[in-house]
Protein backbone atom coordinates (compact mmCIF):
# COMPACT_ATOMS: atom_id res chain seq x y z
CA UNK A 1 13.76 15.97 -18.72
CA UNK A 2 13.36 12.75 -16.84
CA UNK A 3 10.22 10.77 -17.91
CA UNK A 4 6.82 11.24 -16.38
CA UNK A 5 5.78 9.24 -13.03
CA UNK A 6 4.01 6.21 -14.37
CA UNK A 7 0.48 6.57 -12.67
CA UNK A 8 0.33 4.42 -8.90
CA UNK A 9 -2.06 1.57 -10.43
CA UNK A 10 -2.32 -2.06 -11.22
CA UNK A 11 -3.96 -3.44 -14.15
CA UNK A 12 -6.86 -4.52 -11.54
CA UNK A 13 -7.61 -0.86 -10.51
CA UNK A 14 -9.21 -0.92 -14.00
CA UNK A 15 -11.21 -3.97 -13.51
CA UNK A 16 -15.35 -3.65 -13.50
CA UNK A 17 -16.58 -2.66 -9.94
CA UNK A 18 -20.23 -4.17 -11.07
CA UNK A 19 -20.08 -6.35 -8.07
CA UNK A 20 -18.55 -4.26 -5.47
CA UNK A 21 -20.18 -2.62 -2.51
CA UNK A 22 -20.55 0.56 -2.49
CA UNK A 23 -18.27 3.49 -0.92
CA UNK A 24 -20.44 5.79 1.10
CA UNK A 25 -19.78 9.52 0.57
CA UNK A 26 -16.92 10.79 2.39
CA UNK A 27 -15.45 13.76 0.18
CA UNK A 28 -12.14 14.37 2.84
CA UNK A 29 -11.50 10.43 2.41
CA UNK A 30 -11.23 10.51 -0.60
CA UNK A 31 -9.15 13.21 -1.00
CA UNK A 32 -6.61 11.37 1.31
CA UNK A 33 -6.86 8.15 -0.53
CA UNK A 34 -6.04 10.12 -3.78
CA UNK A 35 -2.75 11.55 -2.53
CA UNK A 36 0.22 10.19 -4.11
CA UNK A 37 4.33 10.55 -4.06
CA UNK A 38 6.41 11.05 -7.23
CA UNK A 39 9.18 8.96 -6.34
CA UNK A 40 12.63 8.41 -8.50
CA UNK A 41 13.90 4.60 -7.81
CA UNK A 42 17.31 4.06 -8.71
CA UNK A 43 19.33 1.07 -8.48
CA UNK A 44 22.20 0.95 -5.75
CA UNK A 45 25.32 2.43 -7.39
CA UNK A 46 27.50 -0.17 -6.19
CA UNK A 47 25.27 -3.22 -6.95
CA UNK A 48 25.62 -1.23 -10.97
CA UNK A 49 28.83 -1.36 -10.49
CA UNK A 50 29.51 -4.21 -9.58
CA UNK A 51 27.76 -5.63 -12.99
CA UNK A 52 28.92 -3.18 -15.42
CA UNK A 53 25.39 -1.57 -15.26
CA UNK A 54 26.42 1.92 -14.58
CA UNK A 55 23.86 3.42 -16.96
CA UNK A 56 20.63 2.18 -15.63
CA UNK A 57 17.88 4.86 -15.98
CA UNK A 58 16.15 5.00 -12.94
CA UNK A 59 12.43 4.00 -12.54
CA UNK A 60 10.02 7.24 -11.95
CA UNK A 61 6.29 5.75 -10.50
CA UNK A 62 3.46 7.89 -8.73
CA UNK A 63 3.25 6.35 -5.57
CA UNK A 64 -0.13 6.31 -4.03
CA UNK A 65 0.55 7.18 -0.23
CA UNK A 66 -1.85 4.58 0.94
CA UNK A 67 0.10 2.05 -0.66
CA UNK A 68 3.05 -0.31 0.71
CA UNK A 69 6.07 -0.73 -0.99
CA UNK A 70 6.06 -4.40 -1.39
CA UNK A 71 2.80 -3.68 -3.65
CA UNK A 72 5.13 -1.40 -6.23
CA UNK A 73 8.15 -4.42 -5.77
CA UNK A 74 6.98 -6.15 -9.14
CA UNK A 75 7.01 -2.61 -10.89
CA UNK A 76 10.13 -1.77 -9.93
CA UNK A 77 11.69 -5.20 -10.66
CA UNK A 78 10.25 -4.98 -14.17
CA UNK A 79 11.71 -2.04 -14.60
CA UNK A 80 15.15 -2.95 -13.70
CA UNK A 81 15.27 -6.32 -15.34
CA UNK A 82 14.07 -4.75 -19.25
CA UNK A 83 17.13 -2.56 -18.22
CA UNK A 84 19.03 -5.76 -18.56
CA UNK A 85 19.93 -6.48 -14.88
CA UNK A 86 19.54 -10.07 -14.46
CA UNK A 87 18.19 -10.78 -11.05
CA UNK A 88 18.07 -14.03 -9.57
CA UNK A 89 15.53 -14.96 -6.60
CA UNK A 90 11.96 -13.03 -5.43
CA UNK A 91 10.41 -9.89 -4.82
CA UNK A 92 11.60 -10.55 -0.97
CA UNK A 93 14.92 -10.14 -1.56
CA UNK A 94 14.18 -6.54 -3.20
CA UNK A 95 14.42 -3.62 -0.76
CA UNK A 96 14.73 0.23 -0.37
CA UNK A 97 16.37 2.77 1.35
CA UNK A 98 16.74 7.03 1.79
CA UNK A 99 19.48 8.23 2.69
CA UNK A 100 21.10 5.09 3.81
CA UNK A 101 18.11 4.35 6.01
CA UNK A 102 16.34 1.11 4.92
CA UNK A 103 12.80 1.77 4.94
CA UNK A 104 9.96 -0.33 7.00
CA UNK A 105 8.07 -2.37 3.87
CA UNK A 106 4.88 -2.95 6.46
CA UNK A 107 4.64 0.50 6.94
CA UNK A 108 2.27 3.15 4.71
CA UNK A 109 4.81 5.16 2.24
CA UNK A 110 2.64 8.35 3.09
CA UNK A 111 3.90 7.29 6.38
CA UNK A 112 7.26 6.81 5.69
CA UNK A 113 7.87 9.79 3.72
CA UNK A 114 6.62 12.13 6.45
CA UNK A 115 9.01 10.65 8.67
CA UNK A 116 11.86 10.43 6.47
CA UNK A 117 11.53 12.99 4.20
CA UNK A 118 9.26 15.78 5.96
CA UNK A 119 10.04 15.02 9.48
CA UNK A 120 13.80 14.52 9.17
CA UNK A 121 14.17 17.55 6.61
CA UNK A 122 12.62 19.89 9.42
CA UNK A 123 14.85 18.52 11.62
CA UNK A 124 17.90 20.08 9.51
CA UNK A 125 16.11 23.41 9.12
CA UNK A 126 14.96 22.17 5.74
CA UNK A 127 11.44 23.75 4.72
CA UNK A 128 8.98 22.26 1.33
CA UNK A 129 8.84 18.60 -0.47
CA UNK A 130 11.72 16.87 -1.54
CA UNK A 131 9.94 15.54 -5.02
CA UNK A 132 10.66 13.38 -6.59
CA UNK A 133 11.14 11.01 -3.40
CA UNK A 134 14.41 9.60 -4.39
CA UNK A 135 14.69 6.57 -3.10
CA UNK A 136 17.85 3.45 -3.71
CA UNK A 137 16.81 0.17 -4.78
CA UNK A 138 19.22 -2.70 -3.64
CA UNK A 139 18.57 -6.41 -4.85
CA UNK A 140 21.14 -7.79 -2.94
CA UNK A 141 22.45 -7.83 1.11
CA UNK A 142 18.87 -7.76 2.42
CA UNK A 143 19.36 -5.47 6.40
CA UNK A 144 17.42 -8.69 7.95
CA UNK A 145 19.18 -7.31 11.24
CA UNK A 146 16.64 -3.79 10.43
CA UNK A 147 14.10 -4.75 8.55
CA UNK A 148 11.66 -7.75 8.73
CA UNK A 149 12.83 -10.40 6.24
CA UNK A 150 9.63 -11.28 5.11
CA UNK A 151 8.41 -8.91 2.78
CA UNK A 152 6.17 -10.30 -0.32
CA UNK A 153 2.86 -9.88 -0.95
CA UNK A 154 1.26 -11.99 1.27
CA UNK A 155 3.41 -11.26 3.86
CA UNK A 156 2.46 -7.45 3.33
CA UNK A 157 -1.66 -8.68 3.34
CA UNK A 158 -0.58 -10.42 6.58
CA UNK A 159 0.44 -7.66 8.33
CA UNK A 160 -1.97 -4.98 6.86
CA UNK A 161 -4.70 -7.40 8.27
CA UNK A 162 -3.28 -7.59 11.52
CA UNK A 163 -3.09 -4.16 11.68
CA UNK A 164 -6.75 -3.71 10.64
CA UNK A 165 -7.70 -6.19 13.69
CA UNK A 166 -5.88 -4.32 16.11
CA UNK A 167 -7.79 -1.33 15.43
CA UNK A 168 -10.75 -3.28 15.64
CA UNK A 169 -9.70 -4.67 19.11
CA UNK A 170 -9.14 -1.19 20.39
CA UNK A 171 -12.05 0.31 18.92
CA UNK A 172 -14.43 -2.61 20.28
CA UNK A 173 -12.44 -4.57 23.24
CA UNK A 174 -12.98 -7.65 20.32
CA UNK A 175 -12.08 -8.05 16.73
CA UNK A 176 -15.63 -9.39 15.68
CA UNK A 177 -16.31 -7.20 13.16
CA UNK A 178 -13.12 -8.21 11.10
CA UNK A 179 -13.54 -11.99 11.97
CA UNK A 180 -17.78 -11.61 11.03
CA UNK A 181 -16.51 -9.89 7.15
CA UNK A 182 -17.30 -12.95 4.79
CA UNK A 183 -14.58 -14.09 2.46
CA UNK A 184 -15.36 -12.16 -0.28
CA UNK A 185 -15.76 -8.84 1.93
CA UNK A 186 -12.37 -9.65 2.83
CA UNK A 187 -11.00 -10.01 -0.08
CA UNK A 188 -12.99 -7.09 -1.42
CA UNK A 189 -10.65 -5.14 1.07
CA UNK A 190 -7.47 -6.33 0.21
CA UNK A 191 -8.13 -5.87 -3.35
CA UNK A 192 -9.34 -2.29 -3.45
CA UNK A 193 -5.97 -1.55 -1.42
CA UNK A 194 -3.81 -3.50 -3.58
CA UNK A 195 -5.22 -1.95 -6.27
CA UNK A 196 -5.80 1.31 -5.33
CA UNK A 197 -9.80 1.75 -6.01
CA UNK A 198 -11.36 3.72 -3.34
CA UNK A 199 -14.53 2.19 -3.78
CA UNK A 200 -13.95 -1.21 -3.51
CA UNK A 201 -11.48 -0.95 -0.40
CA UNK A 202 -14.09 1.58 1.30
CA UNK A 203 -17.10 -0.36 0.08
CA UNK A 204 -16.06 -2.86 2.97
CA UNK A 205 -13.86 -0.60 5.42
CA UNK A 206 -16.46 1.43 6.31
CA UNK A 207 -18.23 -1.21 8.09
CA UNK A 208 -15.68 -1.47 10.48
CA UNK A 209 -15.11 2.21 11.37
CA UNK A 210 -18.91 2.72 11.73
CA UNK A 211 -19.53 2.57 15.34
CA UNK A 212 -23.15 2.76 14.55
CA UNK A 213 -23.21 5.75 16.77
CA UNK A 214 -21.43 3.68 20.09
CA UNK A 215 -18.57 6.13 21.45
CA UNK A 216 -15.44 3.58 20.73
CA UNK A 217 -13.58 2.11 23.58
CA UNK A 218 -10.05 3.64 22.33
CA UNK A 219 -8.86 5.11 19.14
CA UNK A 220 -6.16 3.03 16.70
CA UNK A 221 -3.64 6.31 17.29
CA UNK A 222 0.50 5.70 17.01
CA UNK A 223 3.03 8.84 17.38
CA UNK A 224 6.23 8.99 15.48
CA UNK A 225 9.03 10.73 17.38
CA UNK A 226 12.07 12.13 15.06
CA UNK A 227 15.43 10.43 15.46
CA UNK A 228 14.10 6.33 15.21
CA UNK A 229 12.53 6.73 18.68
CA UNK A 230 10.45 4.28 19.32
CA UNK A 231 6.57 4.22 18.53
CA UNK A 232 4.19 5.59 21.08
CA UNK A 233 1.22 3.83 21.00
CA UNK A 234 -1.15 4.13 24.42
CA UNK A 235 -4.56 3.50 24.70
CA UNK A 236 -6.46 6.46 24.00
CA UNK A 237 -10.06 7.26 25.26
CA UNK A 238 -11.91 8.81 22.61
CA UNK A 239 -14.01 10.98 25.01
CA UNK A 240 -12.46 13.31 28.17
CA UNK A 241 -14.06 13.04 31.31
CA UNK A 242 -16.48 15.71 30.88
CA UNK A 243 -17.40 13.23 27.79
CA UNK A 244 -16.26 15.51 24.91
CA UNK A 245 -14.28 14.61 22.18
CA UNK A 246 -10.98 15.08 22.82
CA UNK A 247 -8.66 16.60 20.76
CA UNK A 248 -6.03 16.38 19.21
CA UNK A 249 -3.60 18.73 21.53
CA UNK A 250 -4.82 16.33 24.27
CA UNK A 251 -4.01 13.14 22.69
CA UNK A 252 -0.57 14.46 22.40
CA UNK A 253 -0.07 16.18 25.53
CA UNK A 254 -1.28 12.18 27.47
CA UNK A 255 1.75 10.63 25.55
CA UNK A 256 3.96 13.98 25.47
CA UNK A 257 3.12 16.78 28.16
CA UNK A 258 6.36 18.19 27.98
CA UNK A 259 6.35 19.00 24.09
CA UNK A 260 2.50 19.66 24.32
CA UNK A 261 1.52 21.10 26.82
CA UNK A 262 -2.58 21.58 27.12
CA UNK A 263 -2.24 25.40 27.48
CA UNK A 264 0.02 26.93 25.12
CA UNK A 265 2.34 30.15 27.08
CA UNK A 266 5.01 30.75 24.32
CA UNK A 267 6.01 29.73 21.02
CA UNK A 268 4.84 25.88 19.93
CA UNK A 269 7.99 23.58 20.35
CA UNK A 270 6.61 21.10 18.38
CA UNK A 271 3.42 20.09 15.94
CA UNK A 272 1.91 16.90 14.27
CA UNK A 273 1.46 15.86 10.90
CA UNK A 274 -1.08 13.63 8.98
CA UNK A 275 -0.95 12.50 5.10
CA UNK A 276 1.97 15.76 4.97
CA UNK A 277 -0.94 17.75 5.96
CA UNK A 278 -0.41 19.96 9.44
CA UNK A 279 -3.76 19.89 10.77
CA UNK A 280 -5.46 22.02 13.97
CA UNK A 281 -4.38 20.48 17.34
CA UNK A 282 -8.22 21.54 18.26
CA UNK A 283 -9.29 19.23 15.62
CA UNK A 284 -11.38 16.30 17.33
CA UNK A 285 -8.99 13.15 17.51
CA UNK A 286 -12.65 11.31 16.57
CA UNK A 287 -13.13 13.13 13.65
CA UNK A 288 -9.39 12.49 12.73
CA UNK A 289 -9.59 8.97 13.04
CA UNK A 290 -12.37 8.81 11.05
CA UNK A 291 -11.83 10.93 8.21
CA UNK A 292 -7.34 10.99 7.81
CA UNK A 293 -6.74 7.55 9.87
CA UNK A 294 -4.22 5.22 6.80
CA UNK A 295 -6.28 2.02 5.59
CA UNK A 296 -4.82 0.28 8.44
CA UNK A 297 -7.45 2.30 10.17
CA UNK A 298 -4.77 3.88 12.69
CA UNK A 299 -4.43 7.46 12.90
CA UNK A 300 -0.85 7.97 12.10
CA UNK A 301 1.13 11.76 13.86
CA UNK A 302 4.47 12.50 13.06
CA UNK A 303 5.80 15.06 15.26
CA UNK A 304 7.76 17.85 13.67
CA UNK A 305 10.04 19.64 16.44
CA UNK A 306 10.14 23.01 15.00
């Protein structure tokens, strides 16, 4: 029996919340916030090699999906190094791959697991999870030709916050409401992410998804195509031109008519995923965005051709 997943949280997810503002009710949320990956790390088998270190036990950790790899890096590396691997350099150098694939640090590992487990796995007829994730840690030969170089901590906080101001920008046509968050909102933020405590992280979020009842400009919405295509990501109106939500179905069918098509004749050639969840193309993109959008505050589809 391999050990049980260590549970996806830093020491400060157990730190006192006295101070922090408070998370308004959202039941669906926080159901998505608490959904996490059992994932098996092991250590590249020729890097072992290479040292003598065939026997390494690999490193099982219950990943929360919200979370970013670089954020489980100094888990991992612990892991390894009371295994007696003696690694030289930083958590940058450290990085991952399935399947021979590296995997995108700056992206959500919800979001890479749906495209790289769930997505690609329906691809080859495959049907279910593939739990534990397994996934190969290399501490050597960093892919800088496929993956950004760059990938600490605060390079990872970097890019999450640029992310979060995007969404702003397309929400509002500005990013005020991230620039107006005082220094302790925003650092509220990033801790309750880093974390993982719901509260904390949406104690502050919530203040910029609210649109205080102001239909938004666009929607924070990227589509992930199987086979590496590359990300579609066009500006999409929350509201048709009958102003009614759109849905779903139609958000798809603006960036891909051909594999969605508004009025369905035959069989479905294709359908979307959120958080490993396939939800209702009917379902109102708004009320998507707003209740299963990632922290970064984009709503995240991976297509699944069927």
């Amino acid at each position: 029996m391999p050990p049980l997943p260590d549970k996806g949280k830093t020491p400060a997810a157990t730190a006192s919340t006295s101070n922090t503002t408070p998370a308004p009710h959202n039941p669906i949320a926080k159901v998505i916030w608490d959904g996490s990956i059992p994932i098996q790390f092991s250590w590249d088998k020729a890097e072992a090699t290479a040292v003598g270190s065939n026997a390494v036990e690999s490193f099982f950790y219950e990943a929360p999906r919200c979370s970013y790899f670089s954020l489980l890096t100094s888990h991992v590396r612990k892991h390894f190094v009371d295994m007696a691997l003696h690694f030289i350099g930083d958590d940058a150098e450290i990085w991952y791959d399935y399947e021979g694939t590296p995997l995108k640090w700056h992206y959500p590992i919800g979001l890479l697991y749906d495209i790289h487990g769930l997505q690609a796995s329906a691809g080859r007829g495959m049907n279910g999870s593939l739990l534990p994730w397994k996934i190969t840690v290399h501490f050597q030969n960093f892919p800088a030709d496929k993956l950004i170089k760059s990938q600490a901590i605060d390079s990872c906080q970097d890019y999450f916050m640029s992310m979060i101001k995007e969404a702003d920008y397309l929400r509002n046509g500005s990013t005020k409401k991230v620039m107006n968050l005082s220094k302790s909102d925003q650092t509220q933020l990033w801790d309750g992410l880093w974390s993982n405590n719901y509260d904390k992280f949406w104690g502050i979020n919530h203040k910029l998804t609210t649109n205080d009842n102001v239909v938004a400009r666009h929607l924070p919405v990227r589509i992930y195509m199987p086979e590496n295509c590359p990300v579609i990501q066009d500006l999409v109106p929350s509201v048709d031109e009958n102003n009614q939500h759109r849905t779903l179905r139609q958000v798809l069918n603006q960036s891909l008519p051909d594999i969605f098509p508004l009025v369905e004749t035959g069989t479905p050639v294709a359908t979307a995923m959120i958080h490993g969840i396939i939800p209702s193309l009917d379902t109102s993109v708004i009320w998507a965005s707003q209740n299963m959008s990632y922290p970064d505050n984009f709503l995240h589809l991976v297509v699944i051709i069927k």
